[in-house]
C-alpha atoms as a PDB file:
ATOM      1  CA  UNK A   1       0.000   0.000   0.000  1.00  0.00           C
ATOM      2  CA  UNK A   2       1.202   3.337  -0.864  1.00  0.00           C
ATOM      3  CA  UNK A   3      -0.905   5.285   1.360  1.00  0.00           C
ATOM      4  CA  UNK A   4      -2.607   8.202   0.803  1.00  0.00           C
ATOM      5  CA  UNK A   5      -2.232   9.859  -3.224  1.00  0.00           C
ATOM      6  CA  UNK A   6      -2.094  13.288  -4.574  1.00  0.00           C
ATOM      7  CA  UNK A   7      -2.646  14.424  -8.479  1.00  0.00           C
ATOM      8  CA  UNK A   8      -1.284  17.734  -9.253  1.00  0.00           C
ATOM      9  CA  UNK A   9      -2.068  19.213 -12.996  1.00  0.00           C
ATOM     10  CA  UNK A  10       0.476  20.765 -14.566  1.00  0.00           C
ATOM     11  CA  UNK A  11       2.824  19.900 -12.309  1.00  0.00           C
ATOM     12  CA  UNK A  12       6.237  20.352 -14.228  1.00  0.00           C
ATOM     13  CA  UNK A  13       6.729  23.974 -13.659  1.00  0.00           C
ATOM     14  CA  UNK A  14       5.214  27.239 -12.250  1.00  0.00           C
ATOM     15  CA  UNK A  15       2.928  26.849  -9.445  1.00  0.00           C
ATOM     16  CA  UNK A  16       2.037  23.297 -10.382  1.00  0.00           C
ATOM     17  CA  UNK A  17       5.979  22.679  -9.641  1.00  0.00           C
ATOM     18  CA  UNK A  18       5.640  24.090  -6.112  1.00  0.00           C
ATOM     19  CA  UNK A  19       2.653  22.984  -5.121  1.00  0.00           C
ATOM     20  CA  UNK A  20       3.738  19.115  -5.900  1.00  0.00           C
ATOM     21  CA  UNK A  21       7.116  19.964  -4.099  1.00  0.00           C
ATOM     22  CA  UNK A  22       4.891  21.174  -1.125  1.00  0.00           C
ATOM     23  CA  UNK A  23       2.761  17.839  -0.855  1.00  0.00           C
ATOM     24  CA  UNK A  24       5.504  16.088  -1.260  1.00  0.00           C
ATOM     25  CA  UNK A  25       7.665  17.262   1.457  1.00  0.00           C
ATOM     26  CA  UNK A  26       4.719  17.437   3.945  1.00  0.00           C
ATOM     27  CA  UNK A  27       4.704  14.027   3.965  1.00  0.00           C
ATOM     28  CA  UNK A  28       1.039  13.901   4.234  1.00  0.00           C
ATOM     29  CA  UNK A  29       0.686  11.397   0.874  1.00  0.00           C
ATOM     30  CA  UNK A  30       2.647   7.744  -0.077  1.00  0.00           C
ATOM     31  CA  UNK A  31       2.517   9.075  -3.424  1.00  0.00           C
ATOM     32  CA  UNK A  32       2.408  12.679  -5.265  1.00  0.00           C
ATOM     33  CA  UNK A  33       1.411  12.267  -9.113  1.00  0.00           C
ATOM     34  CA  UNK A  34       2.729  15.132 -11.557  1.00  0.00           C
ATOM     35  CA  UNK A  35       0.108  14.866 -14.736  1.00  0.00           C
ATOM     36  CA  UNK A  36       1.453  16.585 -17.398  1.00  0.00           C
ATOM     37  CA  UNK A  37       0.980  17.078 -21.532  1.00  0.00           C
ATOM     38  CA  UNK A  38       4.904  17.126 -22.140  1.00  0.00           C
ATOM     39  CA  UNK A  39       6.373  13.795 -21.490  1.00  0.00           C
ATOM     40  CA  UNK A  40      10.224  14.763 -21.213  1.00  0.00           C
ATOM     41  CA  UNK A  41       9.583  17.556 -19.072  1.00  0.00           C
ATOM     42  CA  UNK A  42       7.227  15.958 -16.342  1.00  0.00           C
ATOM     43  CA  UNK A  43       9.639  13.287 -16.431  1.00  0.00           C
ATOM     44  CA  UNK A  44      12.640  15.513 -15.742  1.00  0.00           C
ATOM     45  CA  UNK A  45      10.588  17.638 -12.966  1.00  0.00           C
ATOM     46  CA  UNK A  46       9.161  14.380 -11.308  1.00  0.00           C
ATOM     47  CA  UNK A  47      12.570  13.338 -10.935  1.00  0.00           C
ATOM     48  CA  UNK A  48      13.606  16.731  -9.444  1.00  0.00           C
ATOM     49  CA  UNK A  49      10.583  16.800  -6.551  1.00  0.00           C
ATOM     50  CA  UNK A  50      10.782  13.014  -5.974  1.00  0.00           C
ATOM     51  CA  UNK A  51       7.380  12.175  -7.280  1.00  0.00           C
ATOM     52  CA  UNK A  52       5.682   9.993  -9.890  1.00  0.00           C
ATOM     53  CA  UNK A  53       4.643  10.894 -13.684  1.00  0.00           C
ATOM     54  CA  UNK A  54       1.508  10.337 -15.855  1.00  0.00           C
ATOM     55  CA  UNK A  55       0.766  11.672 -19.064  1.00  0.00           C
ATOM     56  CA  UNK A  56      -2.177  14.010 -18.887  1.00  0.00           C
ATOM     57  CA  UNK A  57      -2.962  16.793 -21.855  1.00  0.00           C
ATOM     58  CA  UNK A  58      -5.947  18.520 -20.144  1.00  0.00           C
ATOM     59  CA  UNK A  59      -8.660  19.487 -22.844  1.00  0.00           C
ATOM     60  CA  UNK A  60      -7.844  16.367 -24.767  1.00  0.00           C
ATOM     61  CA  UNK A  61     -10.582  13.829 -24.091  1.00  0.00           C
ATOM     62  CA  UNK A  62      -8.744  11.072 -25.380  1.00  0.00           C
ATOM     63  CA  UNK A  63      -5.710  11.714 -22.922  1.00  0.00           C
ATOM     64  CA  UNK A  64      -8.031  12.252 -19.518  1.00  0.00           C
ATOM     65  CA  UNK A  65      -9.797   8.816 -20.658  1.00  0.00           C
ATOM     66  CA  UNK A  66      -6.197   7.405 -20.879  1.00  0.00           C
ATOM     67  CA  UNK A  67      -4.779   9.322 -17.440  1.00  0.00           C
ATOM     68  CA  UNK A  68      -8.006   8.288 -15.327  1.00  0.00           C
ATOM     69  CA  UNK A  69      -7.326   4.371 -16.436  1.00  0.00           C
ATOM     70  CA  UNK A  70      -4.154   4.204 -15.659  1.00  0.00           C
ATOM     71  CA  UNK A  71      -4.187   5.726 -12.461  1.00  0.00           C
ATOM     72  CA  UNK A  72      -7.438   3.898 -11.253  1.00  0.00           C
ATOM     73  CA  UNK A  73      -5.321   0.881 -12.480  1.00  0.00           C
ATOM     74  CA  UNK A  74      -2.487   2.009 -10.135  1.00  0.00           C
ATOM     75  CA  UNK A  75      -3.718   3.229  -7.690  1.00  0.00           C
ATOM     76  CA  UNK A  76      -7.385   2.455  -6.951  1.00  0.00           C
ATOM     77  CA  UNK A  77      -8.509   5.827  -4.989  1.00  0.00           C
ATOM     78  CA  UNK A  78      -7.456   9.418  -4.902  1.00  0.00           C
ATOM     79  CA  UNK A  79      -7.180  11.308  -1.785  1.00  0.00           C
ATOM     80  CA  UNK A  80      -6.307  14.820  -3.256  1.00  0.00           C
ATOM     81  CA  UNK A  81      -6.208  16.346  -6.593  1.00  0.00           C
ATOM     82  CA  UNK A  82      -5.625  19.884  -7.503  1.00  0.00           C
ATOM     83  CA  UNK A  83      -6.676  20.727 -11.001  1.00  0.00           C
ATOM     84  CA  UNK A  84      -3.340  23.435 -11.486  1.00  0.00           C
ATOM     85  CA  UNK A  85      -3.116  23.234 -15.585  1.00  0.00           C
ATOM     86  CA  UNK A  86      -4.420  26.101 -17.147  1.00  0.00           C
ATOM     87  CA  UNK A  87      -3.625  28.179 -20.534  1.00  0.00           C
ATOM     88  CA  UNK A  88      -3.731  32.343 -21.171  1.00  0.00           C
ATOM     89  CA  UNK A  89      -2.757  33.915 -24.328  1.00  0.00           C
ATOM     90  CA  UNK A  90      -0.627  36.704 -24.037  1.00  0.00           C
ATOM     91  CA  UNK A  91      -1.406  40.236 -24.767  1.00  0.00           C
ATOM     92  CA  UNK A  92       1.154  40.133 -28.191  1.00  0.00           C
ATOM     93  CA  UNK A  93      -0.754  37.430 -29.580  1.00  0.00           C
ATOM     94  CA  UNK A  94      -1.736  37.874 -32.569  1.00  0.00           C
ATOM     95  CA  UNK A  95      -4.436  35.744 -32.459  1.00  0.00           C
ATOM     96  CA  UNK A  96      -7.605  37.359 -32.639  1.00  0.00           C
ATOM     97  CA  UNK A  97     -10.195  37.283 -29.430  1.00  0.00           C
ATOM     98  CA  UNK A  98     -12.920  35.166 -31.305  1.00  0.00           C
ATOM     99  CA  UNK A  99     -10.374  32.230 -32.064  1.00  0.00           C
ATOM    100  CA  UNK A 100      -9.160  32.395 -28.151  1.00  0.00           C
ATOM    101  CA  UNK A 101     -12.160  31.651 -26.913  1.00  0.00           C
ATOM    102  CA  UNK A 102     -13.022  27.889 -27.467  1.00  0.00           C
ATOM    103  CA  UNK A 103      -9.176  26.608 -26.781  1.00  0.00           C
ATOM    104  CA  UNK A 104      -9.333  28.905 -23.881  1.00  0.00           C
ATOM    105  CA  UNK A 105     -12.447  27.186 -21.857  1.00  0.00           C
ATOM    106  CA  UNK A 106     -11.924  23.900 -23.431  1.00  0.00           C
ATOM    107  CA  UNK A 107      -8.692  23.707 -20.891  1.00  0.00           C
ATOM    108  CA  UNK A 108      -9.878  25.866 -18.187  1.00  0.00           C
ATOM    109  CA  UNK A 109     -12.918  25.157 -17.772  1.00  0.00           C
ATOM    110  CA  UNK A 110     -14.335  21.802 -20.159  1.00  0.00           C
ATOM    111  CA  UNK A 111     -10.913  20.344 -20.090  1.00  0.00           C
ATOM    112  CA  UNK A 112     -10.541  20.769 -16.000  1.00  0.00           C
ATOM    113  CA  UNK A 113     -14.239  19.599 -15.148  1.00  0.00           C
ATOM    114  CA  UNK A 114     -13.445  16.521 -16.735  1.00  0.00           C
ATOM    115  CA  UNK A 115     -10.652  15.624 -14.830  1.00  0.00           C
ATOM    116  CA  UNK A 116     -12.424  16.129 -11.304  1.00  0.00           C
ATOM    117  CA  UNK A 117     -11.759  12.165 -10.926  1.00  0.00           C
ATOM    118  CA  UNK A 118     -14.712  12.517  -8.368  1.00  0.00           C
ATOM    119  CA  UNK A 119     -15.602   8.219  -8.259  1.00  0.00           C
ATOM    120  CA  UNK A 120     -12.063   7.904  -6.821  1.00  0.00           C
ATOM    121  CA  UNK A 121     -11.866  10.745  -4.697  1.00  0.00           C
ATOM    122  CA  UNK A 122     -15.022   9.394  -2.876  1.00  0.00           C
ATOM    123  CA  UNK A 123     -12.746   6.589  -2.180  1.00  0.00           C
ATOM    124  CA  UNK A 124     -10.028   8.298  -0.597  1.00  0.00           C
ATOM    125  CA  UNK A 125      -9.310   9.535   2.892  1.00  0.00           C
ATOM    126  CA  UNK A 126     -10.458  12.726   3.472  1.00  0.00           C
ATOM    127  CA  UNK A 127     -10.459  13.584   0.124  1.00  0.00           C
ATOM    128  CA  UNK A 128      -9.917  17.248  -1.282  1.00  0.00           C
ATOM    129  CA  UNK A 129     -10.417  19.168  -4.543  1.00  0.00           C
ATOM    130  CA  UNK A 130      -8.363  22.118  -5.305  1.00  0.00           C
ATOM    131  CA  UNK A 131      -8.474  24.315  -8.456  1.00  0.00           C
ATOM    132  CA  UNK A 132      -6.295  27.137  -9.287  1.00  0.00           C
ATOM    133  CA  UNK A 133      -8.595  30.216 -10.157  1.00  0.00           C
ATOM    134  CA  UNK A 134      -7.732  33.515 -10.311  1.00  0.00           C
ATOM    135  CA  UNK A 135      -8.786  36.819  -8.962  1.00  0.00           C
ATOM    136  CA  UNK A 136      -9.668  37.904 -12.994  1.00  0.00           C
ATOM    137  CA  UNK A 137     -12.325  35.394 -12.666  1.00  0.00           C
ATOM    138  CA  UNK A 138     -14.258  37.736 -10.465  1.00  0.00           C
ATOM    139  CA  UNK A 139     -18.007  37.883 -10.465  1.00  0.00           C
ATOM    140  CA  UNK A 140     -18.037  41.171 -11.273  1.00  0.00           C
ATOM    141  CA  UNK A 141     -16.907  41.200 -14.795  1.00  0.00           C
ATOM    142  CA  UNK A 142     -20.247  40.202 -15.919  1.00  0.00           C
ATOM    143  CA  UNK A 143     -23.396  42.300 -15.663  1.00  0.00           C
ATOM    144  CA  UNK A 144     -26.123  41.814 -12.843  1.00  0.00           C
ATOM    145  CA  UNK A 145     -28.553  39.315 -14.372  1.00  0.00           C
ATOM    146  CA  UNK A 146     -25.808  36.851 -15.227  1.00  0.00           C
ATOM    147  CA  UNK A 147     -23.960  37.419 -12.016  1.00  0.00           C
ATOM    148  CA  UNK A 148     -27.238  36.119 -10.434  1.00  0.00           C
ATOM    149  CA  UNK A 149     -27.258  33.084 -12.750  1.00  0.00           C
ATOM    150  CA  UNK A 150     -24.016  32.451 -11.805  1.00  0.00           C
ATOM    151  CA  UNK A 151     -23.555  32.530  -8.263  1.00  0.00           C
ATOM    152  CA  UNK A 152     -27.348  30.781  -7.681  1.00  0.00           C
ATOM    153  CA  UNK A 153     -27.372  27.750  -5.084  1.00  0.00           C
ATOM    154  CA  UNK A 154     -29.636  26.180  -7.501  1.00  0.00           C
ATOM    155  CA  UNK A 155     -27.056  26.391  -9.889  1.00  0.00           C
ATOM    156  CA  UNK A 156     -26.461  22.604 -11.692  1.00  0.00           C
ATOM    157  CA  UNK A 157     -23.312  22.130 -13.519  1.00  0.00           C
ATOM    158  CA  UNK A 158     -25.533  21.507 -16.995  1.00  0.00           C
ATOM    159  CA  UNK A 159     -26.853  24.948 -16.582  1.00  0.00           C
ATOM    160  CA  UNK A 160     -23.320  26.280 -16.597  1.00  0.00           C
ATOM    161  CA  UNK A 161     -22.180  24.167 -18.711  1.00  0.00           C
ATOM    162  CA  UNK A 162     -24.719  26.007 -20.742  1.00  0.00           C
ATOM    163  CA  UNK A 163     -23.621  29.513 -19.635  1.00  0.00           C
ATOM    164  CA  UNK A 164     -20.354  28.815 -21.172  1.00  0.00           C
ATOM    165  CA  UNK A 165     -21.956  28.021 -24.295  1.00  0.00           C
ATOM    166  CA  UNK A 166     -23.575  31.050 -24.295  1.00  0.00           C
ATOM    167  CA  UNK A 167     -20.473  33.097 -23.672  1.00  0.00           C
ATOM    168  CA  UNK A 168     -18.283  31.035 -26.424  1.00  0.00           C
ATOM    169  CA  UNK A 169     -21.440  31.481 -28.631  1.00  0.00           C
ATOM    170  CA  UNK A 170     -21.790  35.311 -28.191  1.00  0.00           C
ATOM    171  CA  UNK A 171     -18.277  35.909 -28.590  1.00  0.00           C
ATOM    172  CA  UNK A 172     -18.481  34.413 -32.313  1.00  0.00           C
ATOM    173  CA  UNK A 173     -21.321  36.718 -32.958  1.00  0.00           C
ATOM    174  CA  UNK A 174     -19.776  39.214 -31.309  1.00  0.00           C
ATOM    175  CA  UNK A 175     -22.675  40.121 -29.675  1.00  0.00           C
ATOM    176  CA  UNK A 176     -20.640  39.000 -26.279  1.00  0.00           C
ATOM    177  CA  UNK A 177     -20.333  43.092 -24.817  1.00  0.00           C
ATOM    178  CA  UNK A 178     -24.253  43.726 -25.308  1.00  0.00           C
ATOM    179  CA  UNK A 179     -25.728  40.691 -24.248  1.00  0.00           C
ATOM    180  CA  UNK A 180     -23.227  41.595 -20.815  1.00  0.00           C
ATOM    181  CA  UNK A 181     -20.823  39.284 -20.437  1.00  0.00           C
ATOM    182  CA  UNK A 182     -17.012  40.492 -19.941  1.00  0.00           C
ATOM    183  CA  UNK A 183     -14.133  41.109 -22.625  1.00  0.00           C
ATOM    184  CA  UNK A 184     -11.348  38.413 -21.282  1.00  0.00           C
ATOM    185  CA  UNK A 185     -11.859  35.093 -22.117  1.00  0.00           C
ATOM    186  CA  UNK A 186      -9.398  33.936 -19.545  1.00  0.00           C
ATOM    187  CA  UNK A 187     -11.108  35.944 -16.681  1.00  0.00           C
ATOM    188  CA  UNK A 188     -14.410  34.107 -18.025  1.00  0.00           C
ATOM    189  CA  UNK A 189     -13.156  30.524 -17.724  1.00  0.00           C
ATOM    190  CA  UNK A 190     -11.908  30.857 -13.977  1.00  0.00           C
ATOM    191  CA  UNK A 191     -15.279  32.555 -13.417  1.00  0.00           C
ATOM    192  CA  UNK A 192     -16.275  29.622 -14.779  1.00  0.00           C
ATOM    193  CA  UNK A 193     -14.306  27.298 -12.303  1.00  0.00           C
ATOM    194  CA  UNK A 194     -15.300  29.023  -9.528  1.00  0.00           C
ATOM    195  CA  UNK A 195     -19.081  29.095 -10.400  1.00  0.00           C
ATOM    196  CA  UNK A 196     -17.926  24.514 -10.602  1.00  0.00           C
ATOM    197  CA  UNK A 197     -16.496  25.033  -7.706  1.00  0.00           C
ATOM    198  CA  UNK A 198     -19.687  25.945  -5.893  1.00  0.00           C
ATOM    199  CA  UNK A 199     -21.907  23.518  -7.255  1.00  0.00           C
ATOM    200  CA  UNK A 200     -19.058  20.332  -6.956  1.00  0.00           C
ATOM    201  CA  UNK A 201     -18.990  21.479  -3.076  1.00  0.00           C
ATOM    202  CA  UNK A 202     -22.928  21.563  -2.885  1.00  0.00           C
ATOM    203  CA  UNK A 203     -23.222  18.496  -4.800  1.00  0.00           C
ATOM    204  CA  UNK A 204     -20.500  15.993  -3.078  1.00  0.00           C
ATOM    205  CA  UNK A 205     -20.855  16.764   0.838  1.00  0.00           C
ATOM    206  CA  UNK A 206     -18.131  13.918   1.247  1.00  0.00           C
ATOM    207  CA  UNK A 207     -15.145  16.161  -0.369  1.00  0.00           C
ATOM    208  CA  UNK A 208     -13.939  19.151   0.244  1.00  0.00           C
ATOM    209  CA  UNK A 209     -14.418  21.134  -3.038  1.00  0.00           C
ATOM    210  CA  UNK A 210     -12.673  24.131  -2.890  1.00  0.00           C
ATOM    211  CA  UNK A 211     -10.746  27.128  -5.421  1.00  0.00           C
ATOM    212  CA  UNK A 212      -7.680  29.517  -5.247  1.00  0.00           C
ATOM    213  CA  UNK A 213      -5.748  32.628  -6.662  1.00  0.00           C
ATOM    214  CA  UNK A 214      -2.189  32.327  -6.280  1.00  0.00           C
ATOM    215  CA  UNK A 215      -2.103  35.719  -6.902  1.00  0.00           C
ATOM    216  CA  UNK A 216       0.265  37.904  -9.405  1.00  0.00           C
ATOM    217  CA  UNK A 217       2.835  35.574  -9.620  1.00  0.00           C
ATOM    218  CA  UNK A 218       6.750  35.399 -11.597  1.00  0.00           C
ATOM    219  CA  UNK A 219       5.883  32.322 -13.823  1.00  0.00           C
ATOM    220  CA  UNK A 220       5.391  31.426 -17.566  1.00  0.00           C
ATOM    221  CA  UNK A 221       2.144  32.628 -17.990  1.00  0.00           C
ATOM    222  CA  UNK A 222       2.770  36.236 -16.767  1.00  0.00           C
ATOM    223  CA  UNK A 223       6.265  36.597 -18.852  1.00  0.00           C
ATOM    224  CA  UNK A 224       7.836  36.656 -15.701  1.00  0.00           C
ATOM    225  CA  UNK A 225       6.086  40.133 -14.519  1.00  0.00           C
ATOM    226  CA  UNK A 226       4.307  38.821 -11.340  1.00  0.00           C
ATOM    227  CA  UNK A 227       6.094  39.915  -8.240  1.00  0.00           C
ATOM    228  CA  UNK A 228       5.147  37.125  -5.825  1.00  0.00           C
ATOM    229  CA  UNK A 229       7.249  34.056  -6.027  1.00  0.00           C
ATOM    230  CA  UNK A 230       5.709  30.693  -7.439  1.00  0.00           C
ATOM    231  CA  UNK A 231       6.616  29.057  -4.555  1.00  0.00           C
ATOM    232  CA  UNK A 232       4.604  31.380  -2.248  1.00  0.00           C
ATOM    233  CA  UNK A 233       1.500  31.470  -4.577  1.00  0.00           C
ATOM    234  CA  UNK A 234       1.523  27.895  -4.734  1.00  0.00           C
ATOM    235  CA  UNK A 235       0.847  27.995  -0.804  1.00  0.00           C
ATOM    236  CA  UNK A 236      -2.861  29.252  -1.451  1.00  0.00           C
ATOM    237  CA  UNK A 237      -3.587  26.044  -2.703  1.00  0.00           C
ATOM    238  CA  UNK A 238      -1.374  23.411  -0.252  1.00  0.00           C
ATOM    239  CA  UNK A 239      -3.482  25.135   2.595  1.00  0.00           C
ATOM    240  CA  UNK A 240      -6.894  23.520   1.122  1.00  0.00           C
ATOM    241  CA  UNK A 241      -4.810  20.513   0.487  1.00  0.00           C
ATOM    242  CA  UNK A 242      -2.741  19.535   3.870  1.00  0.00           C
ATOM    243  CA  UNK A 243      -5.068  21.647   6.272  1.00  0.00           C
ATOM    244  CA  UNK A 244      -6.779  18.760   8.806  1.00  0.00           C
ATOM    245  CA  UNK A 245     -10.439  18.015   7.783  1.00  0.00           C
ATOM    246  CA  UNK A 246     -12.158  19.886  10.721  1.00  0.00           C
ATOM    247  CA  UNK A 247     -10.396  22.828  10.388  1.00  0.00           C
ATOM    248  CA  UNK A 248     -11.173  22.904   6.085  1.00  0.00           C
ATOM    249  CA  UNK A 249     -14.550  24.857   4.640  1.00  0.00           C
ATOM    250  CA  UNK A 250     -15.871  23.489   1.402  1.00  0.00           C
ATOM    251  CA  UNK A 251     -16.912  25.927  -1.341  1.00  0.00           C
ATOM    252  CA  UNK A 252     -14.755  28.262  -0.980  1.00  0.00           C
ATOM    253  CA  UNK A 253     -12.173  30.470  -2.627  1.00  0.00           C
ATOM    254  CA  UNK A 254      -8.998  31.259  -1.069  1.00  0.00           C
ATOM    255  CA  UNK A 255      -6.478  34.502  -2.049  1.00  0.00           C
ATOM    256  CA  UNK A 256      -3.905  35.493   0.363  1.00  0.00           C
ATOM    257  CA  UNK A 257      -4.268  32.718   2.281  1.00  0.00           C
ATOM    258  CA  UNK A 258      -7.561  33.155   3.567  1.00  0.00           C
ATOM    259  CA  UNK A 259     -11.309  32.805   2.314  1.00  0.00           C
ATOM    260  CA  UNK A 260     -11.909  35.890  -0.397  1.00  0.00           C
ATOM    261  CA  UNK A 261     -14.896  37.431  -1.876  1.00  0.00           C
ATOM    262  CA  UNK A 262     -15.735  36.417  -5.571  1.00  0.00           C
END
């Protein structure tokens, strides 16, 4: 028996990196899995934090089918995943804002729902979901009406799943900025995955189902510009990992290291 397992998404660099290194060296888990698209480098960093490797291209059905047989294969349960993997296009891309949309949700959002893994999480030991958020995926960014929609307790994840239609659908007609939805499609999909977040935690009372900004951080993704260390940021979302049970909301989103407003 290995004991108790952890998945982290994206593990082989950025705040995926630090957050595996974190689980890893709280000796909380038997075994920490790094699932990542590029085999050579999850290899390489799973070798560096002293954890375990499985291919995993989030957004790619195919792969996640793949990922979740192996591991169930291996393993059997899950006690903790956090769902880290995540795209954002820069601002010099020159791709245009219509043909960012669908790759842009089918990761963050459609690609990361499918990987919530929740039949072996209910067989872990006290059994957590993290996802990495962001503060852009505030509430606010859409107008009243849909913020309602949104943040409802009656809420089911096919209605959102139909929200995000919507969105990806307006945004083609480019009607998006009238019918009042917001202008960054990578604020939208961690909108998104918080509004999941909400209705996973209402919907499986057994795991703690819970979301995180690591804030503004010096990785990849921000070219570098954030001025909070990976390593710190990545500490937003070990807390909802390694905190005990009775001490550990569900439904939640964390920033700073505390519970935040959406």
């Amino acid at each position: 028996m290995v004991g108790r397992v952890a998945v982290v998404t994206g593990g082989n660099k950025g705040i995926g990196y630090h957050i595996a290194d974190s689980l890893v060296r709280s000796g909380l888990f038997g075994a920490v899995v790094i699932g990542c698209r590029d085999e050579g480098r999850g290899q390489k960093a799973a070798r560096e934090l002293g954890c375990d490797f499985m291919q995993l291209e989030i957004g790619n059905a195919a792969s996640t089918a793949s990922f979740a047989s192996a591991f169930t294969q291996k393993y059997g349960r899950l006690d903790a995943l956090v769902n880290n993997a995540a795209i954002a296009f820069k601002g010099a891309d020159p791709t245009p804002f219509e043909q960012q949309t669908a790759p842009t949700l089918d990761i963050n959002y459609r690609g990361t729902r499918a990987v919530t893994l929740l039949p072996l999480l209910r067989k872990g030991e006290d059994p957590r979901l993290v996802s990495v958020a962001s503060m852009a995926g505030r509430l606010g960014q859409v107008q009243a009406p849909l913020q309602a929609k949104f943040s409802s307790p009656r809420l089911t994840l096919p209605a959102l799943d139909a929200l995000v239609d919507k969105f990806q659908a307006d945004v083609q007609a480019g009607t998006h900025k009238r019918s009042g939805w917001g202008n960054s499609n990578y604020g939208f999909s961690k909108l998104a995955v918080i509004a999941a977040t909400n209705v996973l935690a209402r919907e499986n009372p057994g795991v703690k189902v819970n979301c995180c900004c690591p804030g503004y951080c010096d990785t990849d993704m921000s070219s570098h510009r954030g001025p909070r260390s990976a390593a710190d940021g990545a500490q937003n979302a070990v807390i909802l990992v390694t905190t005990p049970v009775a001490q550990t909301p569900t439904g939640i989103f964390v920033r700073d290291m505390k519970p935040a407003s959406w």
